[in-house]
Protein backbone atom coordinates (compact mmCIF):
# COMPACT_ATOMS: atom_id res chain seq x y z
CA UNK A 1 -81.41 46.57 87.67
CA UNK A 2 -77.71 46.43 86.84
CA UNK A 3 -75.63 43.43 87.94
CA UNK A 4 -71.93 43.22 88.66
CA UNK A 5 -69.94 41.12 86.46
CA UNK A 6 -69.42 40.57 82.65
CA UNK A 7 -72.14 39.21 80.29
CA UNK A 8 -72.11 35.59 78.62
CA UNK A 9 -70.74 37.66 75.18
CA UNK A 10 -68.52 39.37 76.99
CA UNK A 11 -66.30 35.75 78.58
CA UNK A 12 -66.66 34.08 75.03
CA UNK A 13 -65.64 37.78 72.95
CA UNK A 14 -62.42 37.42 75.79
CA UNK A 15 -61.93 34.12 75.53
CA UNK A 16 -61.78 33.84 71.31
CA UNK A 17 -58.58 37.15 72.30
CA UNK A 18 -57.10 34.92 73.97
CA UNK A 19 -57.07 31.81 72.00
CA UNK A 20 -55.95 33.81 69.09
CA UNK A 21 -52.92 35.19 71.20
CA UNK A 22 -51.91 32.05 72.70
CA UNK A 23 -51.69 30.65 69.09
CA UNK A 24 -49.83 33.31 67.86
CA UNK A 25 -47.14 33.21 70.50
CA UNK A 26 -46.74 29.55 70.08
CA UNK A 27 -46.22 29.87 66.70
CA UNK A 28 -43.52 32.48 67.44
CA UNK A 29 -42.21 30.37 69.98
CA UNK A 30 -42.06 27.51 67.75
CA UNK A 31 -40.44 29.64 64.65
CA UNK A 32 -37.53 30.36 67.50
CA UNK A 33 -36.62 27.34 68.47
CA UNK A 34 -36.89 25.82 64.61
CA UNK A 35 -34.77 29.25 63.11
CA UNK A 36 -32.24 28.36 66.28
CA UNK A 37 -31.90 24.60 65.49
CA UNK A 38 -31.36 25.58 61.28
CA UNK A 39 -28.62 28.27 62.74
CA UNK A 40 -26.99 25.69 64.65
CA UNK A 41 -26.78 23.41 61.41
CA UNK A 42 -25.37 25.58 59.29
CA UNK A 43 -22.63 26.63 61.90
CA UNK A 44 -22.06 22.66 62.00
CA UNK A 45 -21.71 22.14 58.69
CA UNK A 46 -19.73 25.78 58.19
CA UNK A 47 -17.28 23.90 60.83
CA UNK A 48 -16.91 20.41 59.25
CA UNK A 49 -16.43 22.01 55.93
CA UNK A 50 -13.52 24.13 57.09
CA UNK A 51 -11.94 21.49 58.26
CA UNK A 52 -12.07 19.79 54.63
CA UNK A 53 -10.71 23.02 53.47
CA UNK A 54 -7.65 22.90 56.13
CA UNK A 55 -6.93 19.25 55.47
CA UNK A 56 -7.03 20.03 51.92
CA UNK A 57 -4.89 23.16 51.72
CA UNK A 58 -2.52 21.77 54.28
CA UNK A 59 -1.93 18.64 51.73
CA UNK A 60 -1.57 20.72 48.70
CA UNK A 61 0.78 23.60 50.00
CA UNK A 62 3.53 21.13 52.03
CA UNK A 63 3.36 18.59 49.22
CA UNK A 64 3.68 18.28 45.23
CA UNK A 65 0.66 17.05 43.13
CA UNK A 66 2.09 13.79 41.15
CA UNK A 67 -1.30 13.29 39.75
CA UNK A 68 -5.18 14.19 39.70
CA UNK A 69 -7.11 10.89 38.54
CA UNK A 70 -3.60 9.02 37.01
CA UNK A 71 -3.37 11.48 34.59
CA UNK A 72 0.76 12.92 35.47
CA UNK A 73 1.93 16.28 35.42
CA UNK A 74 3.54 16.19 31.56
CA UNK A 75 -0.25 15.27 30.36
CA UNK A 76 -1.61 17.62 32.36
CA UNK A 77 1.02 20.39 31.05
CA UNK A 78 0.06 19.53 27.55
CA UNK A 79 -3.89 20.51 28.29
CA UNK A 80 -3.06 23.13 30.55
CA UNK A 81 -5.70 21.75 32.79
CA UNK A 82 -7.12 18.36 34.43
CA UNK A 83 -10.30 17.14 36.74
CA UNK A 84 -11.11 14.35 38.64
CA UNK A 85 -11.88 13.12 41.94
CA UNK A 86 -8.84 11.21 43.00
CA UNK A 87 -5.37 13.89 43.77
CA UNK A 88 -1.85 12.20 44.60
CA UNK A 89 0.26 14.19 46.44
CA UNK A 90 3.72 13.91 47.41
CA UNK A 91 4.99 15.08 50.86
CA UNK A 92 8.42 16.98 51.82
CA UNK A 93 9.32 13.86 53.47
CA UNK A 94 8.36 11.91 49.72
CA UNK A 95 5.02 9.85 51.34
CA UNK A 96 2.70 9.59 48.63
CA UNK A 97 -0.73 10.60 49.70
CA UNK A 98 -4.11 10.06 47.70
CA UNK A 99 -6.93 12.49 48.68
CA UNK A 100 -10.30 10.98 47.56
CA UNK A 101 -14.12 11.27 47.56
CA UNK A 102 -16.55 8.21 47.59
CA UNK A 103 -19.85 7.93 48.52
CA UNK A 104 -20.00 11.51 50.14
CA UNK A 105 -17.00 10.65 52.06
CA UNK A 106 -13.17 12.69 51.65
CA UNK A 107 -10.58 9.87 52.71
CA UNK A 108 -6.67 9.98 52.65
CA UNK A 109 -4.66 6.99 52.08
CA UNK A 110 -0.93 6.27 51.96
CA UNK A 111 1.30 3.87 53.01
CA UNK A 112 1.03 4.84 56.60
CA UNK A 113 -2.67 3.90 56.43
CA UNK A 114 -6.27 5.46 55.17
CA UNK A 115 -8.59 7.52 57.19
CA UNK A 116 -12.18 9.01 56.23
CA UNK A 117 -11.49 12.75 57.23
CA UNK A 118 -14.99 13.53 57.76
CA UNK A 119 -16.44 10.32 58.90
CA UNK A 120 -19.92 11.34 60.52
CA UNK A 121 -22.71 9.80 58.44
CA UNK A 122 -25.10 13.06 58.44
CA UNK A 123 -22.27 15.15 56.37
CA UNK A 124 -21.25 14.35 52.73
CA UNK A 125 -19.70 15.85 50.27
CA UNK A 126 -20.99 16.00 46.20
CA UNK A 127 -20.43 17.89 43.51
CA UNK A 128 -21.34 20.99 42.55
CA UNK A 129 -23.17 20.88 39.51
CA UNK A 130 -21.66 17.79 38.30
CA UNK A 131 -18.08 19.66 38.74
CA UNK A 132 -15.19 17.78 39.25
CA UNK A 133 -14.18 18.04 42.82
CA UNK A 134 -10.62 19.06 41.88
CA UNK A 135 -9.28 21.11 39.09
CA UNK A 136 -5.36 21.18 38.59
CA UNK A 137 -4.32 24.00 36.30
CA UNK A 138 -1.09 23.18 35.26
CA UNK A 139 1.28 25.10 32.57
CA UNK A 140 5.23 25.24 32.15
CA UNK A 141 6.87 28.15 34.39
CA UNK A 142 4.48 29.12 36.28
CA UNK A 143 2.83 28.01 39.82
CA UNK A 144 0.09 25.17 39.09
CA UNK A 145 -3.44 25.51 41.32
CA UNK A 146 -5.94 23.65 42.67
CA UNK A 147 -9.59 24.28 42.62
CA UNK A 148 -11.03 22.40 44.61
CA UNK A 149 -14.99 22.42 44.74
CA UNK A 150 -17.50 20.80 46.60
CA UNK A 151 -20.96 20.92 48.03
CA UNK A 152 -21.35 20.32 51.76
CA UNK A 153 -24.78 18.00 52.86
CA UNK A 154 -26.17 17.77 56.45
CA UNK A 155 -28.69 14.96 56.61
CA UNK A 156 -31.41 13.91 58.98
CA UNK A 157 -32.08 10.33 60.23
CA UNK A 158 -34.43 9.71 57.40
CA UNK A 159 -31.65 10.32 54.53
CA UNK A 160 -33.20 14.13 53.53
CA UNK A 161 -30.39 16.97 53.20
CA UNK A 162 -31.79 19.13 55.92
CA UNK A 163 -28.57 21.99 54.85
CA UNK A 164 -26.50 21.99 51.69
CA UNK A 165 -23.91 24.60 51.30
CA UNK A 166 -21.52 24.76 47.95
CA UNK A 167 -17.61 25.85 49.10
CA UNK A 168 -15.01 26.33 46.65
CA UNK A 169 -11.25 27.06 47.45
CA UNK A 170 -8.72 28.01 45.31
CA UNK A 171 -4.96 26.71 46.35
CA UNK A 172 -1.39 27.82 44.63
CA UNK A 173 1.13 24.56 45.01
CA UNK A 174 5.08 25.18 44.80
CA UNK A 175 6.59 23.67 42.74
């Protein structure tokens, strides 16, 4: 006698197909969402760090470097190079302007006022490889240059970089 409809086997065999599917394309789901969320970091912290970069460059290339860490241009001449985390530069219109990094945060401070140019508390800055943020090449007749290095953090609420990214930029001054 044959019967119509599928055997006890048969709804549990279908039924183990379709757990493993569903499973699978949540875990897919799941991996798109995550890989969209890490993209959309990274663009974040791409942006924020550019705009280090521009603040940076813009200083350096309308102004003179008077110092990097107190040390002055003459010492600096005489070891043909100088790091440190603390660059004085001095404007076209002769405003004295200290760029600086503490605790993760790039500030600017003359006698106009100070401002933390990146002041969102899930982005720092730190070294790269205990690096000196700035490097000032320095030599009689020729152009001096800045190297300035750092490594960009994103962090989550509980404190954990959740992106790091290392930029580096390499700036000619006139003088």
């Amino acid at each position: 006698m044959k019967t119509k409809g599928f055997s006890l086997i048969e709804l549990m065999v279908s039924i183990v197909i379709l757990t493993i599917l569903s499973a699978a394309g949540v875990n897919i789901f799941y991996r798109s969402i995550r890989g969209t969320s890490q993209l959309e970091l990274r663009k974040s912290l791409d942006d924020r760090s550019r705009l280090i970069l521009s603040v940076v460059g813009r200083f350096v290339r309308e102004g003179k470097v008077v110092s990097l860490d107190g040390i002055l241009k003459e010492n600096c001449v005489t070891n043909t190079s100088q790091t440190g985390s603390s660059l004085v530069i001095k404007a076209l219109d002769n405003i004295e302007t200290t760029l600086y990094i503490t605790n993760g945060k790039m500030s600017s401070a003359s006698a106009n006022g100070s401002i933390v140019i990146n002041p969102d508390p899930t982005f720092t800055l730190t070294t790269v490889d205990a690096t000196p943020f700035f490097t000032w090449y320095c030599s009689s007749g020729i152009s001096d240059r800045i190297l300035f290095n750092f490594r960009a953090n994103s962090i989550s609420d509980s404190g954990e970089p959740t992106a790091t990214k290392d930029y580096s930029t390499d700036l000619i001054l006139r003088n």
